[in-house]
C-alpha atoms as a PDB file:
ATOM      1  CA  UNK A   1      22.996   6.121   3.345  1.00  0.00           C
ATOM      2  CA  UNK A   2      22.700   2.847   1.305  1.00  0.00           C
ATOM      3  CA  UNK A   3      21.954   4.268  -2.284  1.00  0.00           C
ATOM      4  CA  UNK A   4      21.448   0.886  -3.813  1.00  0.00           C
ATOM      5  CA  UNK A   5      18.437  -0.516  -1.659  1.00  0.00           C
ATOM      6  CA  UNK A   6      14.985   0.776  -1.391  1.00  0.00           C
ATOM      7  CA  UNK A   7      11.761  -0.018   0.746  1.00  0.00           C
ATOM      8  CA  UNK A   8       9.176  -0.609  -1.576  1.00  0.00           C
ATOM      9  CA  UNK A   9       5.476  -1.684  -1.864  1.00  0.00           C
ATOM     10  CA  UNK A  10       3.854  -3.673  -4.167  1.00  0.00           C
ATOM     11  CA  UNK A  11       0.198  -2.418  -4.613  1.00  0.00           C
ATOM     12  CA  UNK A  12      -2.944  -2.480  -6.180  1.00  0.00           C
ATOM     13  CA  UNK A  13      -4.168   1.594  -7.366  1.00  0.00           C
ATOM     14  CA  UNK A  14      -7.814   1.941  -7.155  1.00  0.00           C
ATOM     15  CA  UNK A  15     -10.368   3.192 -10.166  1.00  0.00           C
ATOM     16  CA  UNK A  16     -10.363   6.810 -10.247  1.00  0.00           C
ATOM     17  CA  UNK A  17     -13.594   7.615  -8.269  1.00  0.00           C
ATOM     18  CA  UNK A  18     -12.696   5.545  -5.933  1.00  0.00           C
ATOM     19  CA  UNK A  19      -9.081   7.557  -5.514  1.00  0.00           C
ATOM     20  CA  UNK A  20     -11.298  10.412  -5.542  1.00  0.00           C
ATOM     21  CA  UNK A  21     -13.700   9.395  -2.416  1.00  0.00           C
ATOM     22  CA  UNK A  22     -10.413   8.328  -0.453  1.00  0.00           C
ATOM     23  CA  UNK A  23      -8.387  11.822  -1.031  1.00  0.00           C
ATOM     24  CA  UNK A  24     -11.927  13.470   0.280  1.00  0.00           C
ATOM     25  CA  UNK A  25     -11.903  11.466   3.307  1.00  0.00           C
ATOM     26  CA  UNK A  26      -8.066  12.369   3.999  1.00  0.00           C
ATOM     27  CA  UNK A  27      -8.872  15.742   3.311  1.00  0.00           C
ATOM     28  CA  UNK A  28     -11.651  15.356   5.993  1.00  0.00           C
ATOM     29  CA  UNK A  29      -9.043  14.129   8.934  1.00  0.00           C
ATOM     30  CA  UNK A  30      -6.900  16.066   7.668  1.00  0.00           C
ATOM     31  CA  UNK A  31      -9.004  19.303   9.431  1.00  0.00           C
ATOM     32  CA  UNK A  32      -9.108  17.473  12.554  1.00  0.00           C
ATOM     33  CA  UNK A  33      -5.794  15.447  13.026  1.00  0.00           C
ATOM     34  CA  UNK A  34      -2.406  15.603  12.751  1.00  0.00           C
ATOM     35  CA  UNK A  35      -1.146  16.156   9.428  1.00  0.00           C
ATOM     36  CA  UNK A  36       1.342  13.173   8.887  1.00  0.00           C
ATOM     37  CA  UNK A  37      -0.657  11.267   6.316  1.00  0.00           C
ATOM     38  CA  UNK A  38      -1.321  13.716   3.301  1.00  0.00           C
ATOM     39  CA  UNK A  39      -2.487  11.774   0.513  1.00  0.00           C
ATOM     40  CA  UNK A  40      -2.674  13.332  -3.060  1.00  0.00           C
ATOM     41  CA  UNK A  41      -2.237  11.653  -6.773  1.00  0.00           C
ATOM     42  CA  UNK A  42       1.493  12.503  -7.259  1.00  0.00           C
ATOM     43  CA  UNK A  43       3.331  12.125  -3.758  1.00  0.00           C
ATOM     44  CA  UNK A  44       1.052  10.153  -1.557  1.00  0.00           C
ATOM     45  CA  UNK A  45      -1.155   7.531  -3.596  1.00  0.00           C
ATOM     46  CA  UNK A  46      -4.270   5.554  -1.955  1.00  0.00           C
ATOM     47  CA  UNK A  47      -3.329   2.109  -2.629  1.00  0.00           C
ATOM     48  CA  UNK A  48      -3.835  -1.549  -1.259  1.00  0.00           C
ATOM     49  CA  UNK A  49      -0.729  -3.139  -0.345  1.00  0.00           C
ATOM     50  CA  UNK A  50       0.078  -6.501  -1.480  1.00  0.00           C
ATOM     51  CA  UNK A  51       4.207  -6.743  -0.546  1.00  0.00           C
ATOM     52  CA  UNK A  52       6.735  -4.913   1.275  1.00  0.00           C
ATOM     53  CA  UNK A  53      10.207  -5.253   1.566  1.00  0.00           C
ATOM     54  CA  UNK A  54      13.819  -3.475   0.510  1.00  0.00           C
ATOM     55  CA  UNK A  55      14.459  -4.165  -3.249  1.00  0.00           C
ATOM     56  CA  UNK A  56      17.965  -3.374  -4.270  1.00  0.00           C
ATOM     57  CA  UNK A  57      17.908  -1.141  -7.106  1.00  0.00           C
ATOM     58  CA  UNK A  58      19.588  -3.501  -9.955  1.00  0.00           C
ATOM     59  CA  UNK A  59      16.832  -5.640  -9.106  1.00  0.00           C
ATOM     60  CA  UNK A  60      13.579  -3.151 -10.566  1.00  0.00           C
ATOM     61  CA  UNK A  61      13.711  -4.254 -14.110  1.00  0.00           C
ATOM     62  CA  UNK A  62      13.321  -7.675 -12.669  1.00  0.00           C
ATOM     63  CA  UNK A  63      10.916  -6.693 -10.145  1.00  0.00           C
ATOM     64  CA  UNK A  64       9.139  -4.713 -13.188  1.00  0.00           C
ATOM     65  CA  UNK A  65       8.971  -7.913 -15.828  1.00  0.00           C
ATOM     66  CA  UNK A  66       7.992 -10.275 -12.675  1.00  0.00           C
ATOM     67  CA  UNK A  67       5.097  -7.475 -11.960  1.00  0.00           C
ATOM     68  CA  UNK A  68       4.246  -7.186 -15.784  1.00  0.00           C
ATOM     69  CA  UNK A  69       3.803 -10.829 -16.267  1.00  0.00           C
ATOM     70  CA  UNK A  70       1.482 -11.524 -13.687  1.00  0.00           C
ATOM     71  CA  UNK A  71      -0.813  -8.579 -14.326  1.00  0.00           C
ATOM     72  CA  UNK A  72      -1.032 -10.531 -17.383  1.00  0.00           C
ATOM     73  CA  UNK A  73      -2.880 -13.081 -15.749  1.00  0.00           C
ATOM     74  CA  UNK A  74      -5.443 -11.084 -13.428  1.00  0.00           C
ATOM     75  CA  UNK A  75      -8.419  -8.948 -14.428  1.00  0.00           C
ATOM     76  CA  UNK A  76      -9.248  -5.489 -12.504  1.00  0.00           C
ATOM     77  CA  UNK A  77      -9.479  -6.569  -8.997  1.00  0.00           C
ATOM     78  CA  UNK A  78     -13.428  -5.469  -7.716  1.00  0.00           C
ATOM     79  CA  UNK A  79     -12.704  -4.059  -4.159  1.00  0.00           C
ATOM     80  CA  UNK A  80     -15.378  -4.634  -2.074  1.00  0.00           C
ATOM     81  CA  UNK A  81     -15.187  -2.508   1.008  1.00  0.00           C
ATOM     82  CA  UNK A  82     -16.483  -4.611   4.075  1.00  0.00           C
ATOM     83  CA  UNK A  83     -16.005  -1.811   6.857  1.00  0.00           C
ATOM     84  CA  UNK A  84     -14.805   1.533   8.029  1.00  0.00           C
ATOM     85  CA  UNK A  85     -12.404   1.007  10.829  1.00  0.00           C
ATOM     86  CA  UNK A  86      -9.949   3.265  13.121  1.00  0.00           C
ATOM     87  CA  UNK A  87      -7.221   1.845  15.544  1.00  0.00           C
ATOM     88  CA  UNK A  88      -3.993   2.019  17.088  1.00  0.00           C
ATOM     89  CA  UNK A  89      -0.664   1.349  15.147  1.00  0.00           C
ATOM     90  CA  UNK A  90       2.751   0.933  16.104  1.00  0.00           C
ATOM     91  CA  UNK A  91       3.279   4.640  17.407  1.00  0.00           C
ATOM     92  CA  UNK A  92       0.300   5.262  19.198  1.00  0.00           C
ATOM     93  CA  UNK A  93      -1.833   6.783  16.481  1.00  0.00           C
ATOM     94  CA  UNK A  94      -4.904   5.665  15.274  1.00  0.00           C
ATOM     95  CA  UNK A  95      -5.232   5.239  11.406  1.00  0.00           C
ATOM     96  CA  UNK A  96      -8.135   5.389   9.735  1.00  0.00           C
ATOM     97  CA  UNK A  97      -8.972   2.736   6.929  1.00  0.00           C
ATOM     98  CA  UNK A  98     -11.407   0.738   4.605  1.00  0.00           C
ATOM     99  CA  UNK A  99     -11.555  -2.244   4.755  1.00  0.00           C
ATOM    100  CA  UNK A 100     -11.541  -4.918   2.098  1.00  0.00           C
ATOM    101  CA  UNK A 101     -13.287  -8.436   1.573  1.00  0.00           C
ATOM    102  CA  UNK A 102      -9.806 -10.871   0.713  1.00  0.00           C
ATOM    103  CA  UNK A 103     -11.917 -12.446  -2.022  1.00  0.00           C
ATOM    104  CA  UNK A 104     -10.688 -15.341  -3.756  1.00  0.00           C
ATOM    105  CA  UNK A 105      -9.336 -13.459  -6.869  1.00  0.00           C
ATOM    106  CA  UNK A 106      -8.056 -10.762  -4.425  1.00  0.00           C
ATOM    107  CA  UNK A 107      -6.045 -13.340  -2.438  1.00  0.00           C
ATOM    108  CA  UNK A 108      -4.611 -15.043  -4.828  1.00  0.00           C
ATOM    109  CA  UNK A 109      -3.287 -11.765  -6.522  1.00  0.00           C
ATOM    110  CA  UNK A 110      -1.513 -11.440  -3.145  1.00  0.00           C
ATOM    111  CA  UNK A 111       0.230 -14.640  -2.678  1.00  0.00           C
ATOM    112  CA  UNK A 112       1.189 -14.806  -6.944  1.00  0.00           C
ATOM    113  CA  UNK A 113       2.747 -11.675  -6.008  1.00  0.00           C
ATOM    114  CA  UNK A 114       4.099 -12.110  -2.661  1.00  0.00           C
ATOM    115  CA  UNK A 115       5.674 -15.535  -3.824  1.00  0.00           C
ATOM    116  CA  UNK A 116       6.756 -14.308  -7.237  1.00  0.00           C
ATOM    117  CA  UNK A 117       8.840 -11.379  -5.511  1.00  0.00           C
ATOM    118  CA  UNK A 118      10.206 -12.775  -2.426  1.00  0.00           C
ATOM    119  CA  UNK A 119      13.446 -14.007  -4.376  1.00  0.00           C
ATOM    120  CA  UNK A 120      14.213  -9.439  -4.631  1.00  0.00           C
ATOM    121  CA  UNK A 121      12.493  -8.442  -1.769  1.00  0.00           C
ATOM    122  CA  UNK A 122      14.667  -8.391   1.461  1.00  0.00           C
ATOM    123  CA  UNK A 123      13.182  -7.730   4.983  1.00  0.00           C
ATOM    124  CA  UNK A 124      16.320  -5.550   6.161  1.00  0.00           C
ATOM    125  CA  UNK A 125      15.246  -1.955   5.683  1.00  0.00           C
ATOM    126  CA  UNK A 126      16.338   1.071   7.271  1.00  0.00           C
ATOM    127  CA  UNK A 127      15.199   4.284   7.277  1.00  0.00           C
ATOM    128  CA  UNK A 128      17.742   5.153   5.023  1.00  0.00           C
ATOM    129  CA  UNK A 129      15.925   2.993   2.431  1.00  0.00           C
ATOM    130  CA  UNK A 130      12.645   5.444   2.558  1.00  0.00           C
ATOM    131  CA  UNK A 131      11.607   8.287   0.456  1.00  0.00           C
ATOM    132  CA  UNK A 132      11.289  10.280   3.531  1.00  0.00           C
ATOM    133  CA  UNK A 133      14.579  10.040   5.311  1.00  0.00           C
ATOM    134  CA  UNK A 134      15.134  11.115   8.134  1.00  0.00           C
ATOM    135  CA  UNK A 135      11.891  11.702   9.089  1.00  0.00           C
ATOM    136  CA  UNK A 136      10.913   8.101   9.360  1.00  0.00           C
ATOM    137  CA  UNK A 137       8.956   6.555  12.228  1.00  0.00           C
ATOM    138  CA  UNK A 138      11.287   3.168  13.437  1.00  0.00           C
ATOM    139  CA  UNK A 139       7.098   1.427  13.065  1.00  0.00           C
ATOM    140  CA  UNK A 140       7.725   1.962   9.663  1.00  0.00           C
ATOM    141  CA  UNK A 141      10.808   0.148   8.980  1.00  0.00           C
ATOM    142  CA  UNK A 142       9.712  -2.562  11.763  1.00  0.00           C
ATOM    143  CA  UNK A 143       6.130  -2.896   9.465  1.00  0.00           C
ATOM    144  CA  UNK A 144       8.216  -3.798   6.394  1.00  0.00           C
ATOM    145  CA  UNK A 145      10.596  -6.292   7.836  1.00  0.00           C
ATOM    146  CA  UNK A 146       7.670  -7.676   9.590  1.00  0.00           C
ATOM    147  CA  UNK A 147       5.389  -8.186   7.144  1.00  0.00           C
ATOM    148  CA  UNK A 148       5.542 -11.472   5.999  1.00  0.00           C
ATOM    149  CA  UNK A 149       4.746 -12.877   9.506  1.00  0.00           C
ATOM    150  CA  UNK A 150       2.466  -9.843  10.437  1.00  0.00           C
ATOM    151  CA  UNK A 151       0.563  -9.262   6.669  1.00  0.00           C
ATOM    152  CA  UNK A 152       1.123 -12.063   4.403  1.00  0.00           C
ATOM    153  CA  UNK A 153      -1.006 -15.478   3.476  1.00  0.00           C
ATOM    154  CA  UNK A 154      -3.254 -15.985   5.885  1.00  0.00           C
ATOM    155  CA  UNK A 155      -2.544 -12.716   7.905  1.00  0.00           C
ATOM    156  CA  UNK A 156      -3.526 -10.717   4.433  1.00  0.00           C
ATOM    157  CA  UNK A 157      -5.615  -8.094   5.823  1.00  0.00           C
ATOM    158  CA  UNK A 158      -6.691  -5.733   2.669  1.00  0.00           C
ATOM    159  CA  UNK A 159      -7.231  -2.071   3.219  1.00  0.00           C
ATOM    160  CA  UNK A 160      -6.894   1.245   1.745  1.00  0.00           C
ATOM    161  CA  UNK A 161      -5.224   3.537   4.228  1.00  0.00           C
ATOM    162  CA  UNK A 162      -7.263   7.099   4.612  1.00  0.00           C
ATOM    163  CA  UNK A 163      -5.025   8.651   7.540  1.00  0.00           C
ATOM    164  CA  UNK A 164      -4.439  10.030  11.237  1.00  0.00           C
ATOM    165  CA  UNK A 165      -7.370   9.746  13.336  1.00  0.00           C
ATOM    166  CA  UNK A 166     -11.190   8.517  13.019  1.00  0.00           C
ATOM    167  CA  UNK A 167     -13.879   9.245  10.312  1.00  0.00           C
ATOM    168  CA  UNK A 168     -16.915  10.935  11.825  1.00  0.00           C
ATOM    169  CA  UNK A 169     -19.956   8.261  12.590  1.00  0.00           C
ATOM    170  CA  UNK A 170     -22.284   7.997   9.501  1.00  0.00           C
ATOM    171  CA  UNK A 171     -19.531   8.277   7.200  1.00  0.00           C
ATOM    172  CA  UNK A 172     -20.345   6.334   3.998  1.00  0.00           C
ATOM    173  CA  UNK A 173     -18.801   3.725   2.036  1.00  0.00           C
ATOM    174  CA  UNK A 174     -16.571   4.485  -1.160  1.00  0.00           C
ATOM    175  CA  UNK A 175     -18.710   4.021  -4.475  1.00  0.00           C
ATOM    176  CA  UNK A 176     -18.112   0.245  -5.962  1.00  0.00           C
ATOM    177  CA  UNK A 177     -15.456   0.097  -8.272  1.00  0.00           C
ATOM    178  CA  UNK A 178     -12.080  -2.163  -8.756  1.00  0.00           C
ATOM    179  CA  UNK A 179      -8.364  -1.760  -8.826  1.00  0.00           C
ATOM    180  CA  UNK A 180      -7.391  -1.614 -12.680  1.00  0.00           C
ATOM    181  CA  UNK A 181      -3.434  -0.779 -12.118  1.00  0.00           C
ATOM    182  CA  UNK A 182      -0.655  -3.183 -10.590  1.00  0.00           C
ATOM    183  CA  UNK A 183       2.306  -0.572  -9.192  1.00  0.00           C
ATOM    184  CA  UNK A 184       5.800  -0.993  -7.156  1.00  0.00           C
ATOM    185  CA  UNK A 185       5.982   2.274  -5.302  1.00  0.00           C
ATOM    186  CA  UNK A 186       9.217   3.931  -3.232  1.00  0.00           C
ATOM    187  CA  UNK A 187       7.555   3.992   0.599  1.00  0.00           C
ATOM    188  CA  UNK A 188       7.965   7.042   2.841  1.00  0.00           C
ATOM    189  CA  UNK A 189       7.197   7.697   6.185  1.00  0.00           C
ATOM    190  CA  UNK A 190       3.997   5.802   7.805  1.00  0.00           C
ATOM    191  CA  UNK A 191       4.528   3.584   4.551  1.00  0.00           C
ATOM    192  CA  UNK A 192       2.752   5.722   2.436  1.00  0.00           C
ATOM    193  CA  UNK A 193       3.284   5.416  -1.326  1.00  0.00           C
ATOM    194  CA  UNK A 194       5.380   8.407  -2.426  1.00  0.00           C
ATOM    195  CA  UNK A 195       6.968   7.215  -5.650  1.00  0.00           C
ATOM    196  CA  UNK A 196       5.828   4.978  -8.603  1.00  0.00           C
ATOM    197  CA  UNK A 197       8.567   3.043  -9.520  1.00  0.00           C
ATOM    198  CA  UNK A 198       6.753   0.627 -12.074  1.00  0.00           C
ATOM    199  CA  UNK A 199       2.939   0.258 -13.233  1.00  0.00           C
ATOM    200  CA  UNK A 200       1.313  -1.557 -15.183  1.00  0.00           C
ATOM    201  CA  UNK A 201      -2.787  -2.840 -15.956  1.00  0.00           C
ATOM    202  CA  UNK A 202      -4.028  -5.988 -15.246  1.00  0.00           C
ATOM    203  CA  UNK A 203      -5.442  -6.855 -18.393  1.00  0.00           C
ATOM    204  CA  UNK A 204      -6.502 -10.458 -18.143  1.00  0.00           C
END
């Protein structure tokens, strides 16, 4: 195992009631799918995704002070949910998700953030690098090495990820609300967010 790298997300953490709507809706898939995406506050966060990659372990405090100064420079982010969609990932599955408008502020969080890290982040994970190993899907170590051609700039596709398998028609929207809290979390399996490394407010 290589003890000195980890796969890693940066990410945006919702307001509380909106945390709160999308650990109802996992709970809700959760009594009709597979169980293989348990959210919850402590080991499996809701989050937006802004970055991925393997961050060697020397590097957090510079990750950290990179993360803290550009929070610095954004407000809360106001996440406005545009759709509620279901389809086929890398395995097979379908995923559940929200979707998010890539608003200007939004978008340029992103790419500060995606530009401002790529000097740490690496695109050469393993599963060894995960929270979860072994039990780590090879889609989930392809989707982190992939994703500045598959997920960054232009690709950005914002979403908060609810879990295995379709919402039920006529399911509403999350209340409004923004994403106050700016986080580099340890990924596990089905790059879920299992670990906050760093955190920190945007505070502009």
């Amino acid at each position: 195992m290589t003890l000195n790298k980890l796969a890693v997300d940066i990410v945006l953490l919702p307001s509380e009631e909106i945390m709160d709507a999308a650990l109802q809706m996992n709970q809700e898939l959760l009594l009709r799918f597979e169980k293989k995406i348990a959210l919850d506050r402590s080991h499996a966060l809701p989050h937006l995704s802004l970055a991925m990659g393997a961050l060697k372990e020397e590097d957090l405090p510079a990750a950290a002070n990179f993360l803290e100064e550009i929070a610095s420079y954004f407000p809360p982010i106001p996440l406005i949910f545009t759709g509620i969609d279901a389809g086929p990932i890398a395995t097979g599955e379908t995923v559940a998700v929200w979707k998010v408008d890539p608003t200007a502020v939004l978008q340029s969080l992103h790419e500060t953030v995606f530009n401002r890290l790529s000097p740490l982040l690496a695109h050469d994970a393993t599963a060894e690098d995960f929270i979860d190993f072994p039990d780590v899907a090879t889609a989930s170590v392809d989707w982190v090495n992939r994703y500045p051609e598959a997920a960054a700039f232009e690709r950005f596709s914002p979403h908060i990820t609810l879990g295995i398998g379709a919402l039920v028609p006529g399911t509403s929207f999350p209340p409004r609300g923004a994403a106050p809290r700016l986080a580099l979390c340890r990924l596990g399996n089905y790059c879920t967010c299992r670990k906050i490394l760093f955190e920190t407010p945007l505070h502009r």
